[in-house]
N, C-alpha and C. Protein backbone atom coordinates (compact mmCIF):
# COMPACT_ATOMS: atom_id res chain seq x y z
N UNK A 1 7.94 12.63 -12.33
CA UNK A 1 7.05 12.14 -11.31
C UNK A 1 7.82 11.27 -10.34
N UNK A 2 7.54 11.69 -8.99
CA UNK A 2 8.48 10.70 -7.92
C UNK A 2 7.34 10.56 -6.83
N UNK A 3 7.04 9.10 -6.41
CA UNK A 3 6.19 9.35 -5.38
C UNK A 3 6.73 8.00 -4.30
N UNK A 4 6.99 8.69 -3.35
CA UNK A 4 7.22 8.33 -2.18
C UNK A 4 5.92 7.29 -1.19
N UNK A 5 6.11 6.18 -0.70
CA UNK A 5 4.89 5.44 -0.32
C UNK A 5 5.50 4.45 0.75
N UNK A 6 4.71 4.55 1.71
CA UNK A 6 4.94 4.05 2.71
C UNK A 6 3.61 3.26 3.22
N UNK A 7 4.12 1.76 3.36
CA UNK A 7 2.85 0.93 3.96
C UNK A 7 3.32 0.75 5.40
N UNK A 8 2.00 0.76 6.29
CA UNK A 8 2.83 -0.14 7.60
C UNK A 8 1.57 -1.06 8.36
N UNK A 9 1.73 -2.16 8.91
CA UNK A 9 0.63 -2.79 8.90
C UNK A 9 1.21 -3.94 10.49
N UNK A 10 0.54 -5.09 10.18
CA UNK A 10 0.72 -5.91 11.32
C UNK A 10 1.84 -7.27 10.58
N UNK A 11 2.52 -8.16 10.90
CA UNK A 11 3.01 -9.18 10.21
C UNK A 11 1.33 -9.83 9.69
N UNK A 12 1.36 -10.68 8.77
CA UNK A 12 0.26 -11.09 8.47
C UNK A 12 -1.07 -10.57 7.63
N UNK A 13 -0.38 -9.25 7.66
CA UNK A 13 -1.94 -8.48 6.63
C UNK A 13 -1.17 -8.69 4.98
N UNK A 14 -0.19 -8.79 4.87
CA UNK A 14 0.14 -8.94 2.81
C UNK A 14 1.04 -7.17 3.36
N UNK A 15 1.60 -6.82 4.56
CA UNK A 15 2.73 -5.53 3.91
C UNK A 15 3.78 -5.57 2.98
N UNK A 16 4.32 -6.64 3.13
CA UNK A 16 5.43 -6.70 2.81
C UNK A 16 5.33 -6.91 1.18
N UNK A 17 4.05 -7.97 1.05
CA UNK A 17 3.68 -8.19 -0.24
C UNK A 17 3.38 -6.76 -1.23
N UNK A 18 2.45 -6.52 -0.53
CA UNK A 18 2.21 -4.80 -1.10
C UNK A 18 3.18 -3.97 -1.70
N UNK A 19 4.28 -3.69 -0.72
CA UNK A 19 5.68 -2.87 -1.15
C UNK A 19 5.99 -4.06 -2.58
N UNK A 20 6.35 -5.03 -2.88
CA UNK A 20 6.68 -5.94 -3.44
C UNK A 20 5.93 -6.04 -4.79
N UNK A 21 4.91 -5.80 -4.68
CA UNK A 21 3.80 -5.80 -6.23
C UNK A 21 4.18 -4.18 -6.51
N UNK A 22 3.90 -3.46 -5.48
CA UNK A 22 4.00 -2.10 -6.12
C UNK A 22 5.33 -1.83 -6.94
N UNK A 23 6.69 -2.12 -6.39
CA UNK A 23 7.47 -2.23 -6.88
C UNK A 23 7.64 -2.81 -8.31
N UNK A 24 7.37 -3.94 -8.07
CA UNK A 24 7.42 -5.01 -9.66
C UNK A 24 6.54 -4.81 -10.32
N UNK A 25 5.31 -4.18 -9.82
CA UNK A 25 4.35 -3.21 -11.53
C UNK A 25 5.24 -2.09 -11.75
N UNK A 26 5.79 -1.25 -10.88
CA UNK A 26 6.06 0.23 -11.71
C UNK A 26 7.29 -0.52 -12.59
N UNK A 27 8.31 -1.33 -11.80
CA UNK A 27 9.76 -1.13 -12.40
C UNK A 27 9.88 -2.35 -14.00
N UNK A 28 8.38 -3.30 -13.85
CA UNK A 28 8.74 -4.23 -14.65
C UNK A 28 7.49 -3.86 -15.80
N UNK A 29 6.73 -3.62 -15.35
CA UNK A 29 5.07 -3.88 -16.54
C UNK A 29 4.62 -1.89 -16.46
N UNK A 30 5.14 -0.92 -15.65
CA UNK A 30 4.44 0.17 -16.01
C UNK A 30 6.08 1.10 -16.74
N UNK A 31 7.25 0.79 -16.86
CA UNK A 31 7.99 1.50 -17.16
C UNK A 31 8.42 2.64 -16.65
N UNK A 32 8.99 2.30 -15.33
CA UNK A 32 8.86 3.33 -14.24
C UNK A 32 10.52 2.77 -13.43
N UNK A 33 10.76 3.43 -12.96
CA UNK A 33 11.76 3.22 -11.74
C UNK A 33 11.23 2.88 -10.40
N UNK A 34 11.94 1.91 -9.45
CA UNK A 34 11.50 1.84 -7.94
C UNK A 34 12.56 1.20 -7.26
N UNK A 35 12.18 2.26 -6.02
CA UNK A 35 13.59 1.06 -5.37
C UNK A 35 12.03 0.57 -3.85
N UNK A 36 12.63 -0.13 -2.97
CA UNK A 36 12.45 -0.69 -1.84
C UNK A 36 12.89 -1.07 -0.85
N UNK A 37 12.37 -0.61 0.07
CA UNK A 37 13.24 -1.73 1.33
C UNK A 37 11.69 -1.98 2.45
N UNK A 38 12.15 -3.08 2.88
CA UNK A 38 10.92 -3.42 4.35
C UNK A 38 11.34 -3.94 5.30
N UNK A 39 10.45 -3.71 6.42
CA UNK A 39 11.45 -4.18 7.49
C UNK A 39 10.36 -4.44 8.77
N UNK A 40 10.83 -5.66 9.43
CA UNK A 40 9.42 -6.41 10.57
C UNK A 40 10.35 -6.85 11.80
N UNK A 41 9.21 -6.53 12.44
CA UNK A 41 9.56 -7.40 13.55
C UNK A 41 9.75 -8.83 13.34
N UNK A 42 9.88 -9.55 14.55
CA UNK A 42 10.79 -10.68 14.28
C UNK A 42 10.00 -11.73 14.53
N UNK A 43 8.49 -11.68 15.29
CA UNK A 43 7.52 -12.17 15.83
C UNK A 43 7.33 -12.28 13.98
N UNK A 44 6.46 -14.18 13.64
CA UNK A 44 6.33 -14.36 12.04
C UNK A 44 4.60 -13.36 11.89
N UNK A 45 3.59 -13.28 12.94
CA UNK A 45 2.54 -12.44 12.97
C UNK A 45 2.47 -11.64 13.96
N UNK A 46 1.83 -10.48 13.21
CA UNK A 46 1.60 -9.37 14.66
C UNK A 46 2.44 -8.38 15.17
N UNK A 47 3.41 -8.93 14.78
CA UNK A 47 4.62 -7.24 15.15
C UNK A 47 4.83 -6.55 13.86
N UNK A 48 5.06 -5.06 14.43
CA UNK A 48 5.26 -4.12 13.29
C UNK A 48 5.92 -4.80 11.87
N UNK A 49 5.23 -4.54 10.65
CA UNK A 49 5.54 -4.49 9.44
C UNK A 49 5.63 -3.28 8.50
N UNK A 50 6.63 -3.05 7.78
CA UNK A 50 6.45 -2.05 7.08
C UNK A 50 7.65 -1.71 6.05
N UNK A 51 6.61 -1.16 4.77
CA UNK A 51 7.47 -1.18 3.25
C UNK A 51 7.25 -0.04 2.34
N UNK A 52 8.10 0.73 2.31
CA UNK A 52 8.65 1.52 1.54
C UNK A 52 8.89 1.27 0.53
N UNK A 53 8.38 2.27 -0.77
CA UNK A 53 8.70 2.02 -1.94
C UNK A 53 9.05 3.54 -2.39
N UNK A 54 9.93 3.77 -3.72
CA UNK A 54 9.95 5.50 -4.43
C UNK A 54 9.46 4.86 -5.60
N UNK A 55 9.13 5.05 -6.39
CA UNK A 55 8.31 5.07 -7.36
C UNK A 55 8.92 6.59 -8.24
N UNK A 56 9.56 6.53 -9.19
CA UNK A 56 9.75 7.48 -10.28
C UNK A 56 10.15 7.36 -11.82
N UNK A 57 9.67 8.26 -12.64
CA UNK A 57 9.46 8.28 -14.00
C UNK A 57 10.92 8.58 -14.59
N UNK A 58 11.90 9.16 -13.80
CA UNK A 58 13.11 9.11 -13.93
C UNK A 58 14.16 8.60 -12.91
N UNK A 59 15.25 7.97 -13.34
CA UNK A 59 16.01 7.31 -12.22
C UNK A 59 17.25 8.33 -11.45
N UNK A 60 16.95 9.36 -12.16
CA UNK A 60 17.42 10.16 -10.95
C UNK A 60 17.02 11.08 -9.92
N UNK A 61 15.52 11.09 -9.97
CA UNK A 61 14.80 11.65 -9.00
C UNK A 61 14.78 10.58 -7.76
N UNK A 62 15.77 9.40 -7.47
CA UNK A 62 15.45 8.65 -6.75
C UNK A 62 16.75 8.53 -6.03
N UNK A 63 16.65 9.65 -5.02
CA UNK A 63 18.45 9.66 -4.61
C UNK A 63 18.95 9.40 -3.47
N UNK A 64 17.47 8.35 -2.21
CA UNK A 64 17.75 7.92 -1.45
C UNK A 64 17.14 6.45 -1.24
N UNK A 65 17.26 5.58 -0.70
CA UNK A 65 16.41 4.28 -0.88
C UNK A 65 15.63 4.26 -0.30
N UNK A 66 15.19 4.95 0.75
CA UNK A 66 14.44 4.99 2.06
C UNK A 66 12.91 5.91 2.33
N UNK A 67 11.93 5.86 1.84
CA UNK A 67 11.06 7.09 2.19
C UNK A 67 11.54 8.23 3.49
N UNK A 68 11.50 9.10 3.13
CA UNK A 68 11.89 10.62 3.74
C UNK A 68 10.84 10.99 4.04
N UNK A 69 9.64 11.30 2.93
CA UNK A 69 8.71 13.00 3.01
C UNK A 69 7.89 11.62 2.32
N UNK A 70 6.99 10.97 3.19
CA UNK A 70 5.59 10.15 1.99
C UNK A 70 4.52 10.98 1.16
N UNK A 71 4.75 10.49 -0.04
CA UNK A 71 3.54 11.14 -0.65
C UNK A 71 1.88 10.12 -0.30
N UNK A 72 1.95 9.07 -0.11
CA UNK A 72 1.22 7.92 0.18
C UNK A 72 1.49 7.69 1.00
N UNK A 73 0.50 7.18 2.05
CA UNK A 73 0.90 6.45 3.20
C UNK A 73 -0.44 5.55 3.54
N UNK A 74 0.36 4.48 3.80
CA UNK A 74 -1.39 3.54 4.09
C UNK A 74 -1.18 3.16 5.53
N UNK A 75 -2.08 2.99 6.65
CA UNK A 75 -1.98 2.43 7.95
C UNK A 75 -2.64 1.59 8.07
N UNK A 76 -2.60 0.11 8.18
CA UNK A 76 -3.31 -0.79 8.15
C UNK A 76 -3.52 -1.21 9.76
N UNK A 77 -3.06 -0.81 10.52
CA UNK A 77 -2.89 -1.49 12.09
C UNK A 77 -2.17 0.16 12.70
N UNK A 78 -2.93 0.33 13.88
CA UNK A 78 -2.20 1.67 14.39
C UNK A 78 -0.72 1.37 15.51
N UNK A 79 0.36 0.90 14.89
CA UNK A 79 2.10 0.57 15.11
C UNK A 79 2.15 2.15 15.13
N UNK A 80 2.75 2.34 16.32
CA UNK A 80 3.13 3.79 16.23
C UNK A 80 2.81 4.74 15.37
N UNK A 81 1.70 5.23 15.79
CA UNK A 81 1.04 6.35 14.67
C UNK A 81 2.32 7.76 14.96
N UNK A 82 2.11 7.92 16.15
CA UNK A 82 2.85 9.35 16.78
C UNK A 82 3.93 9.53 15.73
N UNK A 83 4.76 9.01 16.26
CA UNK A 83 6.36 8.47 15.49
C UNK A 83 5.92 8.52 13.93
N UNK A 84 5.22 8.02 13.02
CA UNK A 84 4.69 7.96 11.65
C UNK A 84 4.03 9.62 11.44
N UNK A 85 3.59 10.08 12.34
CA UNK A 85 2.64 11.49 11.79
C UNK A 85 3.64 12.49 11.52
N UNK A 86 4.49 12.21 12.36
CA UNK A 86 6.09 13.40 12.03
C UNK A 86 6.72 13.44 11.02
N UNK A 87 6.43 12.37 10.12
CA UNK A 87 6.97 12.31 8.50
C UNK A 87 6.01 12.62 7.76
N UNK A 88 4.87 12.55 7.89
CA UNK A 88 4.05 13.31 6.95
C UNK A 88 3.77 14.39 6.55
N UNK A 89 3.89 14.81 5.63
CA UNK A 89 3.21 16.38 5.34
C UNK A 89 1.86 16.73 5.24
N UNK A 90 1.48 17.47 5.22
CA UNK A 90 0.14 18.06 5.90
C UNK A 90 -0.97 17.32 4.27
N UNK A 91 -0.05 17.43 2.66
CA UNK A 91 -0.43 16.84 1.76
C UNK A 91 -0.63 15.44 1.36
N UNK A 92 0.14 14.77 2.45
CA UNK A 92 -0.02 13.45 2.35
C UNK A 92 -1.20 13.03 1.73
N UNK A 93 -1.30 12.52 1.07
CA UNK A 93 -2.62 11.62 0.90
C UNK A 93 -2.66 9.34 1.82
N UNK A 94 -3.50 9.90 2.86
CA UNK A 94 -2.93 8.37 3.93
C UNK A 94 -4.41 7.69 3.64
N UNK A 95 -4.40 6.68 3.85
CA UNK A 95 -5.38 5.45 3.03
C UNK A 95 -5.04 4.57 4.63
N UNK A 96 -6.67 4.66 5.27
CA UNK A 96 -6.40 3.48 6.49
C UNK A 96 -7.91 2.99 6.60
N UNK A 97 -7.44 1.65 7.37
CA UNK A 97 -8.55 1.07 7.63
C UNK A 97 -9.16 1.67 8.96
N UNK A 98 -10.85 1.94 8.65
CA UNK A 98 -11.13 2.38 9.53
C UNK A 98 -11.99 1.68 10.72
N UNK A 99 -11.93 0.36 10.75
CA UNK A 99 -12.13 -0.51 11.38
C UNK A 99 -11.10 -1.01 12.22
N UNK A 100 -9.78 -0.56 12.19
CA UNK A 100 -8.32 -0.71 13.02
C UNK A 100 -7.87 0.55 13.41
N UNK A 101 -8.04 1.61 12.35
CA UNK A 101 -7.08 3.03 12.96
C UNK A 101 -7.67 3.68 12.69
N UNK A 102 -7.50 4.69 14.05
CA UNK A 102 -8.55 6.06 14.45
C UNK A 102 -8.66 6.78 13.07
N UNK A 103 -9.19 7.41 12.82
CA UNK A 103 -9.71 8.24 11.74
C UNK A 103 -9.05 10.14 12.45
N UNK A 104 -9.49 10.04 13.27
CA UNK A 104 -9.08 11.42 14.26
C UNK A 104 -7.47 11.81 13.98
N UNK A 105 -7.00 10.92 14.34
CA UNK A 105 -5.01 11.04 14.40
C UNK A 105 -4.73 11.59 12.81
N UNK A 106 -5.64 11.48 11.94
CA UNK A 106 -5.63 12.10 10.43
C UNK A 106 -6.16 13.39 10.07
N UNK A 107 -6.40 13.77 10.95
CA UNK A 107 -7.76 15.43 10.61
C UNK A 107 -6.86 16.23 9.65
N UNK A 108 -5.55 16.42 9.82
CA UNK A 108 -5.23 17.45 8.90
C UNK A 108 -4.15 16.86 7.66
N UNK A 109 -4.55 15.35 7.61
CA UNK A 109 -3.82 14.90 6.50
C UNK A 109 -5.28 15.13 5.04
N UNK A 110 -4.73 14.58 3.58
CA UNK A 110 -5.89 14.06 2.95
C UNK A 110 -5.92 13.00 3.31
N UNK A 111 -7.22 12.52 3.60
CA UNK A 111 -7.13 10.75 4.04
C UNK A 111 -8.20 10.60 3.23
N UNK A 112 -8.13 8.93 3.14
CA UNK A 112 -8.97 8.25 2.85
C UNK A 112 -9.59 6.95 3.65
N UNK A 113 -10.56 7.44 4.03
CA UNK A 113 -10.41 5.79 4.90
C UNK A 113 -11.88 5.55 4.99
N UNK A 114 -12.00 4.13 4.33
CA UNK A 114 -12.72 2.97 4.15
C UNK A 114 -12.88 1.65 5.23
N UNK A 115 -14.01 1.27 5.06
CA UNK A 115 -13.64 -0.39 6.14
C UNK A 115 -12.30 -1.29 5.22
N UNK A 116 -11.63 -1.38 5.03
CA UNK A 116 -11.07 -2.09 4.04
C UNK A 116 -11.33 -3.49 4.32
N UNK A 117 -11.20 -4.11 5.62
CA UNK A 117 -10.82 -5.26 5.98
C UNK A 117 -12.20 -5.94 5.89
N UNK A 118 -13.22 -5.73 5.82
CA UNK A 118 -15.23 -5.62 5.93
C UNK A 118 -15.23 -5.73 4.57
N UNK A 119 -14.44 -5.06 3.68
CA UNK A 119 -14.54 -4.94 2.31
C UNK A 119 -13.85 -6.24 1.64
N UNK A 120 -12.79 -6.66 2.26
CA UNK A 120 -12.04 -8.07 1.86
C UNK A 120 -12.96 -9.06 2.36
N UNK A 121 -13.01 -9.04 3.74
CA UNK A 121 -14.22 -9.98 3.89
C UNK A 121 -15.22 -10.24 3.08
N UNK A 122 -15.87 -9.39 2.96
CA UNK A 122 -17.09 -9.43 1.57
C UNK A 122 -16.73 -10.52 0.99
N UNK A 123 -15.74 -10.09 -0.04
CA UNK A 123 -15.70 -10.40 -0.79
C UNK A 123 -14.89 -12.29 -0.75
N UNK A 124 -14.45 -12.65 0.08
CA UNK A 124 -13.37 -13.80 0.58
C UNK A 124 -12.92 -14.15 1.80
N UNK A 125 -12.11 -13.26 1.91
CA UNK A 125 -10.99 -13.14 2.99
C UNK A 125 -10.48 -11.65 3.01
N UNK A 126 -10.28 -11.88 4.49
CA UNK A 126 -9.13 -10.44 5.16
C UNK A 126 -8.20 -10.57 5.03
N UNK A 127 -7.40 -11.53 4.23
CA UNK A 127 -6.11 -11.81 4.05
C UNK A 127 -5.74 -10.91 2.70
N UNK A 128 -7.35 -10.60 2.20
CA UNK A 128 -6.75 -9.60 0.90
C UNK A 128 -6.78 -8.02 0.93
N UNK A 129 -7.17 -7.76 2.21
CA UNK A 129 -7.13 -6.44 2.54
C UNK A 129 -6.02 -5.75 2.03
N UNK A 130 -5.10 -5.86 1.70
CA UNK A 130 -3.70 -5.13 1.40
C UNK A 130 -4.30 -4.82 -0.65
N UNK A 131 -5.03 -5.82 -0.75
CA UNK A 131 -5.00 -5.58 -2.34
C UNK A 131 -6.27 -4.88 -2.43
N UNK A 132 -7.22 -4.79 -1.63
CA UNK A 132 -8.68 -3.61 -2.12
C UNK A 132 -7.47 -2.56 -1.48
N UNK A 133 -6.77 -2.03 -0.74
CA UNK A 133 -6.20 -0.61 -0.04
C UNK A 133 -5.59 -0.24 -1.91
N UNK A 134 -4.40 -1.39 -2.32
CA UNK A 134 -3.59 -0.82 -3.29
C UNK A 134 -4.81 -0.54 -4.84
N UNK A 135 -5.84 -1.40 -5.02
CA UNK A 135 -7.05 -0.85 -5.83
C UNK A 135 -7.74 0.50 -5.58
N UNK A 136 -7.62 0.83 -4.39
CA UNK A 136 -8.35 2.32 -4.44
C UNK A 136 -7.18 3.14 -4.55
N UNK A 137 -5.52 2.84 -3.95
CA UNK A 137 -4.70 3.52 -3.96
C UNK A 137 -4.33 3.98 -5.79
N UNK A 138 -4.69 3.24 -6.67
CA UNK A 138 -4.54 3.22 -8.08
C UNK A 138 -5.59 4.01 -8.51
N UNK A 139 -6.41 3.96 -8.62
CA UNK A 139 -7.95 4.56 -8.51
C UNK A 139 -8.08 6.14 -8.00
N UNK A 140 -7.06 6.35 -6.95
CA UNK A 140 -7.08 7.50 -6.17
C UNK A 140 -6.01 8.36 -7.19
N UNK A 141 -4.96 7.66 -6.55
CA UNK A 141 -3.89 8.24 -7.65
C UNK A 141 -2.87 8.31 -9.55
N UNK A 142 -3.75 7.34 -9.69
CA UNK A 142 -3.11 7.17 -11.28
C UNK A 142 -2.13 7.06 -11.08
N UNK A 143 -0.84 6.45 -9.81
CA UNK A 143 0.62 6.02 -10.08
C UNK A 143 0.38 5.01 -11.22
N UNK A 144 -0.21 3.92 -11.64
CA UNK A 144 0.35 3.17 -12.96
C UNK A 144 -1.31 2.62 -12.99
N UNK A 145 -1.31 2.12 -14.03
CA UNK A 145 -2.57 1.30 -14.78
C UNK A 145 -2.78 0.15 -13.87
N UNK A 146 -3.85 -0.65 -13.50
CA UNK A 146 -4.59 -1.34 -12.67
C UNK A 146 -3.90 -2.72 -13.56
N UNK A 147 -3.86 -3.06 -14.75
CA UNK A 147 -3.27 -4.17 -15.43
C UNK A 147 -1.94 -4.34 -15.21
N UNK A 148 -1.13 -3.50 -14.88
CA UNK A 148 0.66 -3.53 -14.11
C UNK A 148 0.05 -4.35 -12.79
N UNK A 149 -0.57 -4.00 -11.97
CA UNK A 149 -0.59 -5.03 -10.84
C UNK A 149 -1.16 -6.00 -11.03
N UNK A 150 -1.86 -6.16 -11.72
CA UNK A 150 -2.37 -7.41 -12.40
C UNK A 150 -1.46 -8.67 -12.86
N UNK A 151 -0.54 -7.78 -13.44
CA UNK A 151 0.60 -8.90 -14.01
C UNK A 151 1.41 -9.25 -13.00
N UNK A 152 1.36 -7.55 -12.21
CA UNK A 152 3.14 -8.55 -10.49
C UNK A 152 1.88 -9.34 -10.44
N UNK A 153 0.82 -9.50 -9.79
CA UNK A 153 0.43 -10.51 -9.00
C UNK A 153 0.38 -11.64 -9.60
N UNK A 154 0.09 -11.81 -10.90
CA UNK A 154 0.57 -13.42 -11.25
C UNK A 154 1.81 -13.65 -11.64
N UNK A 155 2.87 -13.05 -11.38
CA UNK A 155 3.96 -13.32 -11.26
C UNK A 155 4.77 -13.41 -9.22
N UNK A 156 3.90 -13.08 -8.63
CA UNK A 156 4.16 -13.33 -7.09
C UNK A 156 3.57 -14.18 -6.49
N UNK A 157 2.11 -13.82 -6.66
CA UNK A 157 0.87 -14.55 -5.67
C UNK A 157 1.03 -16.07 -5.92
N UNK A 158 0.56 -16.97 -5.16
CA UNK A 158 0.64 -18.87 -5.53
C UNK A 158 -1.03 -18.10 -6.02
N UNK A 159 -0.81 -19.43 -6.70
CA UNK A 159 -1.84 -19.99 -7.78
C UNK A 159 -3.67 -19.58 -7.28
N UNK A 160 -3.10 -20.52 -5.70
CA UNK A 160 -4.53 -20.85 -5.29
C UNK A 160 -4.93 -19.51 -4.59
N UNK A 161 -4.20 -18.53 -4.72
CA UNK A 161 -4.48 -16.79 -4.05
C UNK A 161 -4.72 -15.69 -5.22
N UNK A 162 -4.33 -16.38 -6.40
CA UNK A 162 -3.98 -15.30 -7.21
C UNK A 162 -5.85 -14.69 -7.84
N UNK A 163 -6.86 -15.52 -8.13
CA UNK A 163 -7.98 -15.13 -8.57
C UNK A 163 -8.59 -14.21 -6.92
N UNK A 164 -8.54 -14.73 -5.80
CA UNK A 164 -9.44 -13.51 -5.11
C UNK A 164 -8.36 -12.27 -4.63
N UNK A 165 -7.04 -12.42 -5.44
CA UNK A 165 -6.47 -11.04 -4.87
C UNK A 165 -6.21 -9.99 -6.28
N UNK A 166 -6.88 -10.94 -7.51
CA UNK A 166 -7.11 -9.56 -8.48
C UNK A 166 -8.66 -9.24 -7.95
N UNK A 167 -9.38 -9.69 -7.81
CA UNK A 167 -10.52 -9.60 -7.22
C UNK A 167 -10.58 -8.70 -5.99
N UNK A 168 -9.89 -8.73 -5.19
CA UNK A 168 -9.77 -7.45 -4.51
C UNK A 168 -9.21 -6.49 -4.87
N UNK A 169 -8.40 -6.88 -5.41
CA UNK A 169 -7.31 -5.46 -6.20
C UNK A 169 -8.86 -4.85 -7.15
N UNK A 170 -9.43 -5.31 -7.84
CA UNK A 170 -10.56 -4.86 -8.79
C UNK A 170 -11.91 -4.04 -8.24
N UNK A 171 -12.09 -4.84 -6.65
CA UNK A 171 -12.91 -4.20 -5.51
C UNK A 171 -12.37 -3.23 -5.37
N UNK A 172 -11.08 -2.76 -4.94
CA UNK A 172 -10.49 -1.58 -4.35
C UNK A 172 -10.72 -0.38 -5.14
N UNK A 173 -10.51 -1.04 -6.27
CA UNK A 173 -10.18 0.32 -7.53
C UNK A 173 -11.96 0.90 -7.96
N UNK A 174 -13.01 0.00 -7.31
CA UNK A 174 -13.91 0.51 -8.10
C UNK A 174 -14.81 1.69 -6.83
N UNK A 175 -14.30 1.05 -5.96
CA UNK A 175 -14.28 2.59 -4.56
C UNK A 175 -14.36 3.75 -5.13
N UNK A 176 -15.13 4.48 -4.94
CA UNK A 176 -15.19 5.72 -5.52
C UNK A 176 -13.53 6.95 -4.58
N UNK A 177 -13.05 7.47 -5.54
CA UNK A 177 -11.83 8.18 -4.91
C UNK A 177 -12.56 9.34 -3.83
């Protein structure tokens, strides 16, 4: 199993965080391989963000560091969609908010798209939008058990974030796929 995943979002939505939990559940708490890299603009909010992760069950199905061909792709903010649709394959499965990015620019991907950010709100804050996307993304796809991100996040998140972002992570996942 190798799955390729690509987040891209605004500075300020949790991208970078995202690539970062996903990573440290598969490679530390689900028994998995991952590599990463991310990379932002230079503005601290609001300019392009975005994080790549491979995700595989063996460490040699992982023979570049960089997403190539996404099997996942989430769009949290529409940063150059054009430029992003040319790496996708028609199988992609892409996860966006549909309260920020067109729904249309997806017709011939699988998508999924939810209010996400309406959905964090609910529940807290829009600051946890990145963790209901990666709860349905778990939910959708069975990459690792919902308790692997459970654990990166109390090993990343501060203290006073960590109860409403399993809480969204728990919102996300109960989204019907």
């Amino acid at each position: 199993m190798k799955k390729e995943i690509l987040v891209v979002g605004r500075g300020g939505q949790g991208v970078l965080l995202m690539g970062r939990i996903i990573g440290l559940a598969a490679s530390k708490y689900a028994n998995l391989y991952a590599v990463s890299t991310e990379s932002y603009a230079s503005e601290t909010r609001g300019g392009e963000s975005r994080a790549e992760v491979i995700v595989a069950s063996d460490i040699g199905e992982i023979d570049y560091l960089k997403v190539q061909k996404p099997d996942i792709a989430v769009f949290m903010y529409p940063f150059r969609l054009d430029y992003y649709l040319k790496i996708l394959r028609p199988e992609t499965l892409v996860f966006i908010d549909n309260l920020v990015v067109p729904e249309e620019k997806f017709a011939n991907y699988n998508l999924k798209s939810q209010p996400y950010s309406s959905i964090a709100e609910s529940i807290g804050s829009q600051r946890v939008t990145n963790m209901v996307i990666l709860g349905h993304m778990l939910k959708v796809t069975g990459l690792m058990e919902i308790k692997h991100v459970q654990e990166a996040l109390k090993e990343i998140v501060p203290e006073k974030w960590l109860e409403l972002n399993i809480k969204a992570l728990e919102k996300g996942y109960s989204l019907p796929p």
